[in-house]
C-alpha atoms as a PDB file:
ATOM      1  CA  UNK A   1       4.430  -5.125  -3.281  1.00  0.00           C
ATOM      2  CA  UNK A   2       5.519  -8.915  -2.602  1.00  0.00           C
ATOM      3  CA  UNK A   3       1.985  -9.741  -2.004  1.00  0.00           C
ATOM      4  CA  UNK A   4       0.854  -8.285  -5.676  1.00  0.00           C
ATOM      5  CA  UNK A   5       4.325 -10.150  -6.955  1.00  0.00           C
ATOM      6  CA  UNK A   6       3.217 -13.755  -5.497  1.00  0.00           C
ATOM      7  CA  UNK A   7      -0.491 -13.243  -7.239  1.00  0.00           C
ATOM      8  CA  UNK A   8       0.945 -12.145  -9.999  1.00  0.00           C
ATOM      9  CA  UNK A   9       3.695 -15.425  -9.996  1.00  0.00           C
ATOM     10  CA  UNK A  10       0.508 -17.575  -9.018  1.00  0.00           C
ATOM     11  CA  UNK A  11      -2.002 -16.557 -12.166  1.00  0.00           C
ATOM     12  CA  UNK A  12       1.405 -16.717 -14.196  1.00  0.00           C
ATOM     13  CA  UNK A  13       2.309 -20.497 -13.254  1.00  0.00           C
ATOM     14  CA  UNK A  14      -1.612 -21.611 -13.467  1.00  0.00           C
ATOM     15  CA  UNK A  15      -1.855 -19.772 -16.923  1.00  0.00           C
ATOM     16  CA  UNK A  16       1.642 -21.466 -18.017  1.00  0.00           C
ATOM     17  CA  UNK A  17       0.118 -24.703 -16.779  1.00  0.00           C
ATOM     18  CA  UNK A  18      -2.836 -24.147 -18.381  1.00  0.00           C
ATOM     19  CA  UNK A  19      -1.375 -23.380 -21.814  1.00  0.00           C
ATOM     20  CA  UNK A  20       0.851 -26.819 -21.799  1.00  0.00           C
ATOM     21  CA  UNK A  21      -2.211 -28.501 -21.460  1.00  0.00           C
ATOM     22  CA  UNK A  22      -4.424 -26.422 -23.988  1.00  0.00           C
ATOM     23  CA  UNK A  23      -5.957 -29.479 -26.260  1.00  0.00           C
ATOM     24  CA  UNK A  24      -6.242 -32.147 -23.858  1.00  0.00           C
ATOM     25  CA  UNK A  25      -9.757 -32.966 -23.179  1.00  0.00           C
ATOM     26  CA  UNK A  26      -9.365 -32.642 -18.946  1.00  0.00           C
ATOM     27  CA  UNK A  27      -8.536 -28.795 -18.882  1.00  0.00           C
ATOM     28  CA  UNK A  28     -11.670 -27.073 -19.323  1.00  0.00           C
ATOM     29  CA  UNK A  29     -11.448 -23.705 -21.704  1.00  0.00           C
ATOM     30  CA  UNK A  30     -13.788 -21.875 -19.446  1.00  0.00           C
ATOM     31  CA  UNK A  31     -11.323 -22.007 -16.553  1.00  0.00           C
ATOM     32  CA  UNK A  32      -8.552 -20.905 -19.569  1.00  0.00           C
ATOM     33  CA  UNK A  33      -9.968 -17.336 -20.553  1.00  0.00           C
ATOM     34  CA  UNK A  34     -11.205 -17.233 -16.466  1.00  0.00           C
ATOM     35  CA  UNK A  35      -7.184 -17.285 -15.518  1.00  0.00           C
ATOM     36  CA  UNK A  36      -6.186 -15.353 -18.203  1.00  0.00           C
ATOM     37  CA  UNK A  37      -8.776 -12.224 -17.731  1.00  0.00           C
ATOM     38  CA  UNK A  38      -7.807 -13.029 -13.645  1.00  0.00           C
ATOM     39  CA  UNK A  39      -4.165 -12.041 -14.541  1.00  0.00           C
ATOM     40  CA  UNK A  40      -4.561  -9.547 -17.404  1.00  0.00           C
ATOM     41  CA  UNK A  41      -6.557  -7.301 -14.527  1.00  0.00           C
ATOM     42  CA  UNK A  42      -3.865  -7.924 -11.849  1.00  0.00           C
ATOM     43  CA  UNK A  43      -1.467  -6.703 -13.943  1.00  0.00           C
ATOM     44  CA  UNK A  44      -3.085  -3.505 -16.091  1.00  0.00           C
ATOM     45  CA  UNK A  45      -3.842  -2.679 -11.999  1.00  0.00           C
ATOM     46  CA  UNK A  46      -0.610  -2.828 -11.134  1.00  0.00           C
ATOM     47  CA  UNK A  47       0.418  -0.848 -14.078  1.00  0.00           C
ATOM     48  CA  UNK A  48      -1.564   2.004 -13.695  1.00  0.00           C
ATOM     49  CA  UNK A  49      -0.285   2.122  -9.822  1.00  0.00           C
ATOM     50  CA  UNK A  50       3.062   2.182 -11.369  1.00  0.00           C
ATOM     51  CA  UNK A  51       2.820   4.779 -14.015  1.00  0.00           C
ATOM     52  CA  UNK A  52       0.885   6.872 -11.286  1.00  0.00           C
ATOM     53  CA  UNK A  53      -2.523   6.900 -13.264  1.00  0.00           C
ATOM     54  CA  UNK A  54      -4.369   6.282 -10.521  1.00  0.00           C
ATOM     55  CA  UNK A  55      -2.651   9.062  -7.970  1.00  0.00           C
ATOM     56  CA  UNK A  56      -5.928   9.278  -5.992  1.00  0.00           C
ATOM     57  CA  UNK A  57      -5.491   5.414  -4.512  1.00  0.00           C
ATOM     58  CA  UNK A  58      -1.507   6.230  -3.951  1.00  0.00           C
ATOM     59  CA  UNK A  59      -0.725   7.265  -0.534  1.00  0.00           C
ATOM     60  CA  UNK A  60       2.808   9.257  -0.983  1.00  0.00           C
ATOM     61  CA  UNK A  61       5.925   7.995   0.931  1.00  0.00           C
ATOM     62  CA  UNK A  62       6.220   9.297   4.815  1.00  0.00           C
ATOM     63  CA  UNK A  63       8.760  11.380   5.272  1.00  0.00           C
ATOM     64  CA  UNK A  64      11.022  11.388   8.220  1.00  0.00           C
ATOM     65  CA  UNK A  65      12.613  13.703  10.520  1.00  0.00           C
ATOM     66  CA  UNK A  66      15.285  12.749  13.268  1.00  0.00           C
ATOM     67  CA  UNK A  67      15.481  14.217  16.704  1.00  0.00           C
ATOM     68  CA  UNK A  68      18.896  14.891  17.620  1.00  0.00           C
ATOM     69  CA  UNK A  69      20.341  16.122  21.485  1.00  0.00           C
ATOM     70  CA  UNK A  70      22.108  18.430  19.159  1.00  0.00           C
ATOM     71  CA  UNK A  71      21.462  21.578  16.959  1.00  0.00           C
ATOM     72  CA  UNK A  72      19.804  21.904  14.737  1.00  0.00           C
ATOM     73  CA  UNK A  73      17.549  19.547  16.749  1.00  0.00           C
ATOM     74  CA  UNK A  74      15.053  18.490  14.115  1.00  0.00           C
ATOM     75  CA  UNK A  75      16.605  16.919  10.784  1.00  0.00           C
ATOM     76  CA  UNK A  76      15.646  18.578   8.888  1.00  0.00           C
ATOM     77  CA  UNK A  77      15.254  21.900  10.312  1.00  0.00           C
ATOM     78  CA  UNK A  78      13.121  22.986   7.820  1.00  0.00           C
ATOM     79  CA  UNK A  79      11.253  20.397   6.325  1.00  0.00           C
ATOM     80  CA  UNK A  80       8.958  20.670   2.941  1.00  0.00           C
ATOM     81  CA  UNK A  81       6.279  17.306   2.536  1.00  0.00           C
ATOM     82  CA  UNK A  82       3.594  16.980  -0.130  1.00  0.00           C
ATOM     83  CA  UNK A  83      -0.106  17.322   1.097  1.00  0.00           C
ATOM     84  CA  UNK A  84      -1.066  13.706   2.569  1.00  0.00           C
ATOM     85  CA  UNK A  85       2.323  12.024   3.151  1.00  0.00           C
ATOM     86  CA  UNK A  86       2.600  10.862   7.159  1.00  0.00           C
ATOM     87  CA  UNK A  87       5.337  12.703   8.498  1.00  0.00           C
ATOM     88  CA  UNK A  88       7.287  10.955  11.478  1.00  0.00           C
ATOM     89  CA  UNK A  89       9.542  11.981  14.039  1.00  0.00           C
ATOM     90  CA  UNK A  90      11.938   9.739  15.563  1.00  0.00           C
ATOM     91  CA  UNK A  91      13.895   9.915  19.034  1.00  0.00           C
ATOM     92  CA  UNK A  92      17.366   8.227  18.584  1.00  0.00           C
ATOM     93  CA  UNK A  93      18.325  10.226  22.078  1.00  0.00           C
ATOM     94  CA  UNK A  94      18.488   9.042  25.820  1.00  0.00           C
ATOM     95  CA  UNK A  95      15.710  11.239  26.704  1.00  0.00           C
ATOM     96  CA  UNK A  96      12.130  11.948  25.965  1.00  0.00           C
ATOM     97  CA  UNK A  97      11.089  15.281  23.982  1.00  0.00           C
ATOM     98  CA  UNK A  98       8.105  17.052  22.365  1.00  0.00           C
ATOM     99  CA  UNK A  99       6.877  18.012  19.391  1.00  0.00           C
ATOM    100  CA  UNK A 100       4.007  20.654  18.994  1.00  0.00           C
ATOM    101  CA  UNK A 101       2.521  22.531  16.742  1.00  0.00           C
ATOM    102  CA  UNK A 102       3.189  26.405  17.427  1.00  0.00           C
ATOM    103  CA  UNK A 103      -0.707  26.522  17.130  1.00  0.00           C
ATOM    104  CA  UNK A 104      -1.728  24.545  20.207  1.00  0.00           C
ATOM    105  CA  UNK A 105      -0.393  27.422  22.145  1.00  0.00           C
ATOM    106  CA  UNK A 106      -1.537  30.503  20.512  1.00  0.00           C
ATOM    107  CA  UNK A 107      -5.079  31.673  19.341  1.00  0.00           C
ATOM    108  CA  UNK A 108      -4.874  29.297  16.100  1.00  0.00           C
ATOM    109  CA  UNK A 109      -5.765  25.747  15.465  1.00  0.00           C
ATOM    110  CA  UNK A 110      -3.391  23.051  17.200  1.00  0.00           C
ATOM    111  CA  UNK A 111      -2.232  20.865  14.221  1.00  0.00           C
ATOM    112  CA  UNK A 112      -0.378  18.327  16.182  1.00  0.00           C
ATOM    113  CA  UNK A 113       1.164  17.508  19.704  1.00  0.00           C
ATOM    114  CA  UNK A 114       2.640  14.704  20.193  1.00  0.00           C
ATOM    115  CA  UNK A 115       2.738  14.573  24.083  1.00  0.00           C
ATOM    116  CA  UNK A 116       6.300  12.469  25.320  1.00  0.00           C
ATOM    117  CA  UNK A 117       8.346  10.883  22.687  1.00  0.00           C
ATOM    118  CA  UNK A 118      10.141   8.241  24.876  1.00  0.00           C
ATOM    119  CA  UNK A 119      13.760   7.326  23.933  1.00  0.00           C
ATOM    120  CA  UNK A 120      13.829   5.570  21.018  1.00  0.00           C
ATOM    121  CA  UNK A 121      10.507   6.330  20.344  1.00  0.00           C
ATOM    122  CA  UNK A 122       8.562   7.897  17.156  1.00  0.00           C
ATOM    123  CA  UNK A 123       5.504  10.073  16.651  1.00  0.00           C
ATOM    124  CA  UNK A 124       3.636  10.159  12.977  1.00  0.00           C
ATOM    125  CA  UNK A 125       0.831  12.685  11.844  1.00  0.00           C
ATOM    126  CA  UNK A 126      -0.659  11.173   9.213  1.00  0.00           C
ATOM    127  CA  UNK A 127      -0.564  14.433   6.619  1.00  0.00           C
ATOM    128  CA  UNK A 128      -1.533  17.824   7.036  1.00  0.00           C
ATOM    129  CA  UNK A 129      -2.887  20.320   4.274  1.00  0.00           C
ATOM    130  CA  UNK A 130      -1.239  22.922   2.916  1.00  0.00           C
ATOM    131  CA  UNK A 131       0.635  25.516   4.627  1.00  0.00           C
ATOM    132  CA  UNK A 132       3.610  26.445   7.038  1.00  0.00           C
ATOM    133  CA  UNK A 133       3.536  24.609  10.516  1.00  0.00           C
ATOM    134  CA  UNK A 134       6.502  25.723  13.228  1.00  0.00           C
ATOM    135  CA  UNK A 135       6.623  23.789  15.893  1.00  0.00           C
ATOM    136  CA  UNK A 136       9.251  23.024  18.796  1.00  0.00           C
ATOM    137  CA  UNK A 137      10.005  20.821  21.988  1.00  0.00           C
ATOM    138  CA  UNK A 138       7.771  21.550  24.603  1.00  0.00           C
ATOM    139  CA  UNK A 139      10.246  20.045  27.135  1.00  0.00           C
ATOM    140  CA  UNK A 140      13.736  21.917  25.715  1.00  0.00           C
ATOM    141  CA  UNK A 141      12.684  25.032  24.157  1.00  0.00           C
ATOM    142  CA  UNK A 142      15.484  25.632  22.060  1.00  0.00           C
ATOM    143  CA  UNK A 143      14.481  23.162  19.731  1.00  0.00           C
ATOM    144  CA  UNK A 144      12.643  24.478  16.679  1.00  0.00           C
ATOM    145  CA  UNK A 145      11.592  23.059  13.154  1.00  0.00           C
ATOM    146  CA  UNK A 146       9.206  23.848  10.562  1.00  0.00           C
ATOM    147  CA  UNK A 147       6.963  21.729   8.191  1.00  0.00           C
ATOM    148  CA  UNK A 148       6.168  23.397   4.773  1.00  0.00           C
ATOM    149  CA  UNK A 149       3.148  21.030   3.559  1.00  0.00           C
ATOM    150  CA  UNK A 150       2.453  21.476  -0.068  1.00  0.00           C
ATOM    151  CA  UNK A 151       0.507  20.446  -2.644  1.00  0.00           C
ATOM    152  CA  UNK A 152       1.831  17.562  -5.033  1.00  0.00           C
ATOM    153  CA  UNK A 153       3.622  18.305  -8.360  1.00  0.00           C
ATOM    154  CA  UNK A 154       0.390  18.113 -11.475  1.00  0.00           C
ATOM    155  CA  UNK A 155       0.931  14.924 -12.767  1.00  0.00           C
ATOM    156  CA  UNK A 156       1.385  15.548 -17.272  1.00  0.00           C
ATOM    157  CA  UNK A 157      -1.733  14.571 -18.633  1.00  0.00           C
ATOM    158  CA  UNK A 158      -1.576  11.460 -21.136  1.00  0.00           C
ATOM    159  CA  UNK A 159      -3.472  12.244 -24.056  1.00  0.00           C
END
């Protein structure tokens, strides 16, 4: 976002400048409307990312879940992410754990395993589909969470 702000604060200044001098002979008006079309498309861009019109580009925001020496373990427990967002898991405690996908040890597909998670260490899947993934500690047992991954609220249509 600061790197779209500074472009955006660059075309601005050299359009500003631009205009001041608009009528002396040694600013060109090619390099006017060039500036000006440079910053009207920087910003209808960074319009459309904000209104969420272009949802396809937008990666959503990664959602986080703490591992705690404690019940109920995983925070949160239960855990509900849109389709696509990178879900992390962070170790805060003194020693390693696990997490893994219920799958990887039954018949059905293994979704994730994230081998050791060192102390103060984190482990990200970057999105799953749709559907319900339990998984635990392979290391302490009792620990147990489950990812809900859905599919992302319909956007209204603008018409």
């Amino acid at each position: 976002m600061i790197l779209w702000y500074n472009a955006i604060r660059y075309k601005f200044s050299r359009v500003s400048h631009i205009e001041e001098n608009v009528g002396r002979k040694h600013v060109p008006k090619i390099h006017e409307s060039k500036n000006v079309k440079e910053l009207r498309g920087i910003v209808f861009m960074v319009g459309l990312l904000t209104l969420g019109a272009l949802p396809a580009l937008a990666t959503p925001p990664q959602f986080q879940i703490i591992i705690e020496s404690i019940s109920p373990y995983f925070l949160p427990a239960a855990a509900t992410v849109t389709t696509g967002a990178p879900i992390r898991w962070d170790n805060p405690t003194p020693s390693p754990h696990t997490v893994i996908h219920d799958g990887c040890l039954t018949e059905g597909p293994c979704a994730f395993d994230s081998g050791a998670v060192a102390p103060n260490g984190h482990y990200t899947v970057p999105g799953l589909p749709p559907g319900r993934y339990p998984y635990h500690c392979g290391l302490h047992p009792i620990m147990r969470g489950v990812l809900i991954v859905v599919e992302p609220a319909p956007t209204p249509s603008q018409t």
